[in-house]
C-alpha atoms as a PDB file:
ATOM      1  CA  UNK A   1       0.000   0.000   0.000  1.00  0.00           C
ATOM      2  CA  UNK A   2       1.093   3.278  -0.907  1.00  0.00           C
ATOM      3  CA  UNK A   3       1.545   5.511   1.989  1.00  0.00           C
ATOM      4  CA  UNK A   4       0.072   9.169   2.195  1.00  0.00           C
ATOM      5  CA  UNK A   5       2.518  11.655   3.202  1.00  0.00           C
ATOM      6  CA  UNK A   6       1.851  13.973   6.409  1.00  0.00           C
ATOM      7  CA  UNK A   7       3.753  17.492   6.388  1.00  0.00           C
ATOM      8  CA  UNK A   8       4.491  17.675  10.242  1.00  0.00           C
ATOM      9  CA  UNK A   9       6.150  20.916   9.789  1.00  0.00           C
ATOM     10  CA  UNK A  10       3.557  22.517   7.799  1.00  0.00           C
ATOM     11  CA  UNK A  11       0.742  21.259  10.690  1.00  0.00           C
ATOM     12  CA  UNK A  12       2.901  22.547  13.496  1.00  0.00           C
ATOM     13  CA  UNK A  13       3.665  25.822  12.242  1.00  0.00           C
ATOM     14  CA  UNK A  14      -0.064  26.126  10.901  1.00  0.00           C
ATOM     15  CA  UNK A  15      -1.019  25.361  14.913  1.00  0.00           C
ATOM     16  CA  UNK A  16       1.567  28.044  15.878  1.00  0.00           C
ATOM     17  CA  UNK A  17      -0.330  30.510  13.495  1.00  0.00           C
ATOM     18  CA  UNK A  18      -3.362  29.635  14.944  1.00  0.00           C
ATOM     19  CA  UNK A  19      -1.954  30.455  18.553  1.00  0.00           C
ATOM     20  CA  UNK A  20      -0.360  27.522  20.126  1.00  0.00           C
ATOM     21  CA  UNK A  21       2.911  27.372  21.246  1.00  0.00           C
ATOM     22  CA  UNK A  22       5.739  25.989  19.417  1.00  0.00           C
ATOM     23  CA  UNK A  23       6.674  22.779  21.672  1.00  0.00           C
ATOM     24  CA  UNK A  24       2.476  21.834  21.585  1.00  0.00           C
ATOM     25  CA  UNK A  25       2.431  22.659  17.665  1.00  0.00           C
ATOM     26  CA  UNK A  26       4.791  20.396  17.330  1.00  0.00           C
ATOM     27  CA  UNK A  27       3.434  17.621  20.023  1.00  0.00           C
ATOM     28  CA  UNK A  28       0.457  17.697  18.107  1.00  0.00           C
ATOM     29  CA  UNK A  29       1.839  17.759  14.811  1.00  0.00           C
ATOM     30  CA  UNK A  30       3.634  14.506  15.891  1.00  0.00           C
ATOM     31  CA  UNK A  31       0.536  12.997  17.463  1.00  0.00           C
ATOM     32  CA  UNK A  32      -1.760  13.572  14.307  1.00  0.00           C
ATOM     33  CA  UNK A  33       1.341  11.983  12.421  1.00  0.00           C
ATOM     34  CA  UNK A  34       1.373   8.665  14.726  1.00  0.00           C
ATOM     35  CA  UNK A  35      -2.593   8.293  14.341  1.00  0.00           C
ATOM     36  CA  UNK A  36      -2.690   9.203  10.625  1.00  0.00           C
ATOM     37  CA  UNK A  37      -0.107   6.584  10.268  1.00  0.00           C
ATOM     38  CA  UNK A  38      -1.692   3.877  12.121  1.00  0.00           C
ATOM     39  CA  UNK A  39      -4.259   4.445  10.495  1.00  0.00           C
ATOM     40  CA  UNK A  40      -3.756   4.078   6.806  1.00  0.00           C
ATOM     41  CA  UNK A  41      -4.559   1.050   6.645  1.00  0.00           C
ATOM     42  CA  UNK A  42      -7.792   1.090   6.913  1.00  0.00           C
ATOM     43  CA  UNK A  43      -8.089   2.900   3.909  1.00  0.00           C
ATOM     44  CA  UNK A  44      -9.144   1.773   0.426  1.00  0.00           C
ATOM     45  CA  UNK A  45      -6.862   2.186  -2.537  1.00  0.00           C
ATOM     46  CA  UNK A  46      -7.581   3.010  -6.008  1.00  0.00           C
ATOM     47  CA  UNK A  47      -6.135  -0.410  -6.651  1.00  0.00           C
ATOM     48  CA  UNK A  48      -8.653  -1.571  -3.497  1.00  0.00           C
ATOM     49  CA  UNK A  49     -11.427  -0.419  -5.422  1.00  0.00           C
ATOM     50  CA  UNK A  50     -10.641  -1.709  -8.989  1.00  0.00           C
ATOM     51  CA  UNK A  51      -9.802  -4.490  -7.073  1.00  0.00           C
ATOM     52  CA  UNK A  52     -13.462  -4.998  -5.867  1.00  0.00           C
ATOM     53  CA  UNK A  53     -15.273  -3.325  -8.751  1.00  0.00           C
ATOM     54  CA  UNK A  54     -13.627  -6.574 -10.686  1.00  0.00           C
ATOM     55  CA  UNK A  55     -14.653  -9.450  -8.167  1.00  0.00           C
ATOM     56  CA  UNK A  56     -18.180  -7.953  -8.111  1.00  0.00           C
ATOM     57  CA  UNK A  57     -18.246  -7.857 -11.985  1.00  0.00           C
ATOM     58  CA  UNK A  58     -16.870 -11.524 -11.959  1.00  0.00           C
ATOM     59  CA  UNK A  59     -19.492 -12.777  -9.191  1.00  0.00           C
ATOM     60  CA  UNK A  60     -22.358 -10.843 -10.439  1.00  0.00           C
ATOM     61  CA  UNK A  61     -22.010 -12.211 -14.469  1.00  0.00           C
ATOM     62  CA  UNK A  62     -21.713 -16.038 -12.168  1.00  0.00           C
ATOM     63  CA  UNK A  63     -24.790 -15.629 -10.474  1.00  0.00           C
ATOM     64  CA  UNK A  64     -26.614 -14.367 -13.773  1.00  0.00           C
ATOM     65  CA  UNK A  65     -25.522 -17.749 -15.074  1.00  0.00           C
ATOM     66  CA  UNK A  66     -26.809 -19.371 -12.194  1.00  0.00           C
ATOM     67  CA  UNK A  67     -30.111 -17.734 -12.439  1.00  0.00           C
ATOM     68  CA  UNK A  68     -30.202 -18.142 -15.914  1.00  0.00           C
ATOM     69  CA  UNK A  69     -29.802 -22.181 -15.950  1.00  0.00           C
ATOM     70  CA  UNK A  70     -32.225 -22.206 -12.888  1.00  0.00           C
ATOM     71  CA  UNK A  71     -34.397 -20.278 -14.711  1.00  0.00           C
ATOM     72  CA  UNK A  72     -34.429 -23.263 -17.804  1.00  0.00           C
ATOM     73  CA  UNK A  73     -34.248 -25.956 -15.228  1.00  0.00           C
ATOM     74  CA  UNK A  74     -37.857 -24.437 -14.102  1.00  0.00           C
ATOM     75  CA  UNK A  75     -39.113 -24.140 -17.456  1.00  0.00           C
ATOM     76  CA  UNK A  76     -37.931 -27.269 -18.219  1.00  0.00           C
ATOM     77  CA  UNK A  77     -40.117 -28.918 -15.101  1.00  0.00           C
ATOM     78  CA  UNK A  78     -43.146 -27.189 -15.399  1.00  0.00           C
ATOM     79  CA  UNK A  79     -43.468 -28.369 -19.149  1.00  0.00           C
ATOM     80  CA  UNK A  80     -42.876 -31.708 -17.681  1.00  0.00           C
ATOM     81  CA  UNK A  81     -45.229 -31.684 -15.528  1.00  0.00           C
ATOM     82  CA  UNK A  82     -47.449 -29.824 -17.743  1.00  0.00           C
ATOM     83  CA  UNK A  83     -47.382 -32.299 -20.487  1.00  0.00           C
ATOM     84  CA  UNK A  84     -47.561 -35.083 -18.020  1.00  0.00           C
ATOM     85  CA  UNK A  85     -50.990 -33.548 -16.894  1.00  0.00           C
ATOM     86  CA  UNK A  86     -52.472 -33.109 -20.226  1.00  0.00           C
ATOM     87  CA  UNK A  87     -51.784 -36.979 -21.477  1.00  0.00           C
ATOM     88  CA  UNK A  88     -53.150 -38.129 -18.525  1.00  0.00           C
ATOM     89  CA  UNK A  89     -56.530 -35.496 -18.297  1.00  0.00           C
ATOM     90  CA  UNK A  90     -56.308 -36.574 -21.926  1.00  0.00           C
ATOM     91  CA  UNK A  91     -56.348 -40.217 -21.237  1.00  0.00           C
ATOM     92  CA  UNK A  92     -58.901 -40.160 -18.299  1.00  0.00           C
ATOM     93  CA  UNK A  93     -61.029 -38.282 -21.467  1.00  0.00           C
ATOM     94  CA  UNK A  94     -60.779 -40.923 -24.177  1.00  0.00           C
ATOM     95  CA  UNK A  95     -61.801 -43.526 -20.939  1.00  0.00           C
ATOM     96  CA  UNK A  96     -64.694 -41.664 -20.342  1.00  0.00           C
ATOM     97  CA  UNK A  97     -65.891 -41.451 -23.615  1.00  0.00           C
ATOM     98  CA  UNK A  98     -65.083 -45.324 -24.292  1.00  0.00           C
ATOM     99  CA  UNK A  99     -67.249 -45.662 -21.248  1.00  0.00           C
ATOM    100  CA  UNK A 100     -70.539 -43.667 -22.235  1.00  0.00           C
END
């Protein structure tokens, strides 16, 4: 990870403009340093993001191609059972009519 620079200098003697003394400007300037530091970390790259961006692209065009062959696999059934319904309506038909 790339690290961010922190001017120390130009935070202490911004602090010192502002009306602090010299030896807290520069405490401060140290401490905002140490915690900016620490953390980095925690934040997200450029590189984090593309990163990301790509896995989502790569899981989302999966789970369209999961839908999509769950979506034929149900199609696929209910014409099944569909057919399967109409030959036998279609046979309990043809044995009424044999029986009239």
């Amino acid at each position: 990870m790339n690290a961010i620079a922190f001017d120390t200098l130009k935070v202490a003697r911004r602090l010192a403009e502002a009306g602090l003394d010299t030896k807290t400007a520069e405490g401060l300037s140290e401490t905002f340093a140490e915690v900016f530091a620490e953390q980095q970390d925690a934040l997200a790259t450029k590189s984090d993001i593309r990163e990301l961006s790509a896995l989502m692209e790569s899981n989302t065009r999966e789970l369209r191609s999961e839908i999509r062959a769950e979506i034929r696999q149900a199609t696929a059934d209910s014409l099944k059972w569909g057919l399967g319904a109409l030959i036998a309506l279609l046979g309990l038909l043809f044995a009424a009519i044999k029986l009239t």
